[in-house]
C-alpha atoms as a PDB file:
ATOM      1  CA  UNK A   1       0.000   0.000   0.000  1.00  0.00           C
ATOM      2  CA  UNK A   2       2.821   2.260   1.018  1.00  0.00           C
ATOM      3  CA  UNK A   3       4.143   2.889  -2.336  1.00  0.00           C
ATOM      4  CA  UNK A   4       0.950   3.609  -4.292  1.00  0.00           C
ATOM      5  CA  UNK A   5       0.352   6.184  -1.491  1.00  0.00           C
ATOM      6  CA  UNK A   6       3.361   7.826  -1.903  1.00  0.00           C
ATOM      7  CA  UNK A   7       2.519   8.490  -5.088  1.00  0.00           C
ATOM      8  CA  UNK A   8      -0.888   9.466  -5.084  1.00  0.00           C
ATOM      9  CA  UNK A   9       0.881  11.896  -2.041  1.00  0.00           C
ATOM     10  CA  UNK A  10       3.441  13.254  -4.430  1.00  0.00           C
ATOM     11  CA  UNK A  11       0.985  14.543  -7.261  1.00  0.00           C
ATOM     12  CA  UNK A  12       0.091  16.800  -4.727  1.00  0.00           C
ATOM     13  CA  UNK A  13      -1.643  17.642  -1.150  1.00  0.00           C
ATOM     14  CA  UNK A  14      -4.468  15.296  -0.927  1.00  0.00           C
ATOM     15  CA  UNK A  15      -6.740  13.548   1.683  1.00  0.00           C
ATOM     16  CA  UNK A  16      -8.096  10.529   2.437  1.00  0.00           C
ATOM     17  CA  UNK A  17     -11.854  10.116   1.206  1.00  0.00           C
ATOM     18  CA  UNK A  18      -9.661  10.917  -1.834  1.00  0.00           C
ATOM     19  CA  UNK A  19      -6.780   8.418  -2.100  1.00  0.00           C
ATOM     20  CA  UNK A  20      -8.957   5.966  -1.578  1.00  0.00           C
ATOM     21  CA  UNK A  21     -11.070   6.544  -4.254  1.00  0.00           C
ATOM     22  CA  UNK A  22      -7.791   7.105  -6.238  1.00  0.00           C
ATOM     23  CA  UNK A  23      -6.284   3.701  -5.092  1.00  0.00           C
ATOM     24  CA  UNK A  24      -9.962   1.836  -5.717  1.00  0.00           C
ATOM     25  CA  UNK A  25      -9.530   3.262  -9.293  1.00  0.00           C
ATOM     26  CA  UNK A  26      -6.257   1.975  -9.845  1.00  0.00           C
ATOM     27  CA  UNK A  27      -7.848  -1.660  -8.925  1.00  0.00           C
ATOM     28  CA  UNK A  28      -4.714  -2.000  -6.162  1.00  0.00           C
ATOM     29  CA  UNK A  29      -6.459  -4.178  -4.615  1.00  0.00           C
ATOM     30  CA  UNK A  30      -9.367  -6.262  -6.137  1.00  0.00           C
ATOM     31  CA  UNK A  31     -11.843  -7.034  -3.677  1.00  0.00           C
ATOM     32  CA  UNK A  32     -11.653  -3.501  -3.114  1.00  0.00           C
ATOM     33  CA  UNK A  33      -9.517  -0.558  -0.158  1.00  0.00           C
ATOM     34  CA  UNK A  34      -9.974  -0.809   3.003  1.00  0.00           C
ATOM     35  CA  UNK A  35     -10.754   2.639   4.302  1.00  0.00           C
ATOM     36  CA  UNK A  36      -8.794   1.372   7.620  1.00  0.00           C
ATOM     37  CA  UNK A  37      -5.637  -0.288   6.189  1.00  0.00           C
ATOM     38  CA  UNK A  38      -5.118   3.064   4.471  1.00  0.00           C
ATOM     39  CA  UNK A  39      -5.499   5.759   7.362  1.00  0.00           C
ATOM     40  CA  UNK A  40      -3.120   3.410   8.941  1.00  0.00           C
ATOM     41  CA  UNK A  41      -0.479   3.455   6.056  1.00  0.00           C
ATOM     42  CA  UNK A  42      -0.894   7.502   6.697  1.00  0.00           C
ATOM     43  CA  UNK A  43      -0.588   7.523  10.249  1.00  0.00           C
ATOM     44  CA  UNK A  44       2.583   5.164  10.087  1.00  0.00           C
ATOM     45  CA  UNK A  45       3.973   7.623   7.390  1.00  0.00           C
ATOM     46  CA  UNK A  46       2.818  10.549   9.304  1.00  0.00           C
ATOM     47  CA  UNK A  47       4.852   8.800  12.474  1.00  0.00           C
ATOM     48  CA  UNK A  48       7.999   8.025  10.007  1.00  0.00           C
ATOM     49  CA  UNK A  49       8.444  11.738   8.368  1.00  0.00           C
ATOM     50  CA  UNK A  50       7.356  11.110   4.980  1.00  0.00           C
ATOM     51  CA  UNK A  51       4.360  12.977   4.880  1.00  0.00           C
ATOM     52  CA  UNK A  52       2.734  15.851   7.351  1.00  0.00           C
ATOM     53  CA  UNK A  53      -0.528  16.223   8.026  1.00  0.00           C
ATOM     54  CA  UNK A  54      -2.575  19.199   8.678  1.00  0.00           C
ATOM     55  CA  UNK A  55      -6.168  20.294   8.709  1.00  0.00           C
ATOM     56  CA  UNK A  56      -7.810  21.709   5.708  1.00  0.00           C
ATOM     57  CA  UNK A  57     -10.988  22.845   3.860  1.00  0.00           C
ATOM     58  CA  UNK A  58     -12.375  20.873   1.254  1.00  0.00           C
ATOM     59  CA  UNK A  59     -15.266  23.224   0.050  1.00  0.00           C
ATOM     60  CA  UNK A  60     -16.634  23.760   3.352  1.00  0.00           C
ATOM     61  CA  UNK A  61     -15.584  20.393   4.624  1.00  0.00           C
ATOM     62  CA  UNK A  62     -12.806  20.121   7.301  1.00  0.00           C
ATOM     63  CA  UNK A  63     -10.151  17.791   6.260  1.00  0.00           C
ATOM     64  CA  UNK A  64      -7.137  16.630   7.091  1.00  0.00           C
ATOM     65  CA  UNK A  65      -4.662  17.066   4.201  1.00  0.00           C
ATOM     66  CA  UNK A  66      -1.221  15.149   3.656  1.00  0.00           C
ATOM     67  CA  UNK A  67       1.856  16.050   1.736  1.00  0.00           C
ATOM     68  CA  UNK A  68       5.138  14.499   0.960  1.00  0.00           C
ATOM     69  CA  UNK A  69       7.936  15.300   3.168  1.00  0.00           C
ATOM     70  CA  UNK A  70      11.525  15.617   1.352  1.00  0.00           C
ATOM     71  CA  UNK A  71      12.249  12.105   2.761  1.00  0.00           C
ATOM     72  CA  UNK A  72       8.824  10.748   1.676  1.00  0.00           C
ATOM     73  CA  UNK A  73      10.239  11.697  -1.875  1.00  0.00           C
ATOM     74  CA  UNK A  74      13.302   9.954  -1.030  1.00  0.00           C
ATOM     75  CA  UNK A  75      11.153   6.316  -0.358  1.00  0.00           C
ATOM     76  CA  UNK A  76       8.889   7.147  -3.493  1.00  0.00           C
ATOM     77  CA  UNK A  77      12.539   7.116  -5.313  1.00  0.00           C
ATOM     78  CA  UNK A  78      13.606   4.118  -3.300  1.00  0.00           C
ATOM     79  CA  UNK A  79       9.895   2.442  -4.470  1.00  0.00           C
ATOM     80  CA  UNK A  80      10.220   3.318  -8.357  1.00  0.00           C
ATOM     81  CA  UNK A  81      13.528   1.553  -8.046  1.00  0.00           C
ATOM     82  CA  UNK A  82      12.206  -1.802  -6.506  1.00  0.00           C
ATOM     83  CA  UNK A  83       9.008  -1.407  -8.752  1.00  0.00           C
ATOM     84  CA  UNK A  84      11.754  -1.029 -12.329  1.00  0.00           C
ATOM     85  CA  UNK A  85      12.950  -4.337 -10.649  1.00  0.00           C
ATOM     86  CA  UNK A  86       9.964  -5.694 -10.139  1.00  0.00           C
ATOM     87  CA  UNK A  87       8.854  -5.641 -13.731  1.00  0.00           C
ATOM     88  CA  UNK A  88      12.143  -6.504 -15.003  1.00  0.00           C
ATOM     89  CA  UNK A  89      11.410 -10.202 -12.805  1.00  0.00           C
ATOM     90  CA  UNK A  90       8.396 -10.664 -13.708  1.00  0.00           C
ATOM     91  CA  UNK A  91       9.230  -9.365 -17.661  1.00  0.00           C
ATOM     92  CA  UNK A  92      11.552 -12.126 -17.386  1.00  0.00           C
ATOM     93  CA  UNK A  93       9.215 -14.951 -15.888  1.00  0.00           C
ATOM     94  CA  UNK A  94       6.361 -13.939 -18.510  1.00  0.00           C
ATOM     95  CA  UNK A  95       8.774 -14.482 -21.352  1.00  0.00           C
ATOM     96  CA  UNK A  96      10.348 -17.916 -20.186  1.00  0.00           C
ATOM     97  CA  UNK A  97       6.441 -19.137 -19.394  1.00  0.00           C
ATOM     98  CA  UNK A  98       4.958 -18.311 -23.245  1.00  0.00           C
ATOM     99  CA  UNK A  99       8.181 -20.102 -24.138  1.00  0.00           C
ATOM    100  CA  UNK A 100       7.445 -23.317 -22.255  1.00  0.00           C
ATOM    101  CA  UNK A 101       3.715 -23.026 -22.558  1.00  0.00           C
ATOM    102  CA  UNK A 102       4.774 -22.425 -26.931  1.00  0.00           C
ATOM    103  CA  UNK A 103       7.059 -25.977 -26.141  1.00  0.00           C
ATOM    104  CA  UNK A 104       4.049 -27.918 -24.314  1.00  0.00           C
ATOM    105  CA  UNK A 105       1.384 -26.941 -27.360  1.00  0.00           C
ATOM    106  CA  UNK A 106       3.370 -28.276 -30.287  1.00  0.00           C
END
């Protein structure tokens, strides 16, 4: 979770009605957010320094509105670079499968 929220964090001062809906739209996870799982990815990011917190208006709507701290920017970097090796493992298992599974149909 912590990684798509630093993201959604880093476009900009946001809150959390609306990263949900941002993470639910990005189908993160497929049974759908849990509201709970991520006001406590904010709190433990609020408690680690990589985002602040403070109250805001939304229209006329109090909310509390988070943005990325310069070492939250430093884990986003740290993220993108186990995400780029991420995809290069999985690039790497998707092209060795469709060459067995190519093998197995002939």
């Amino acid at each position: 979770m912590e990684p798509f929220v630093l993201l959604l964090v880093a476009q900009g001062p946001t809150y959390g009605y609306k990263l949900i809906g941002e993470l639910d739209e990005l189908g993160v996870a497929p049974d759908g957010i849990d509201p709970g799982m991520v006001y406590r990815t904010l709190r433990t990011m609020d408690a680690d320094g990589l985002v602040t917190t403070e109250w805001g208006l939304e229209g006329d709507q109090p909310r509390r509105e988070y943005r990325l701290t310069e070492d939250g920017a430093c884990a986003l970097e740290d993220w993108i670079d186990v995400m780029h090796e991420r995809k290069r493992l999985i690039d790497h298992f998707l092209v060795r499968g469709q060459a067995i599974a190519k093998t197995q149909g002939e």
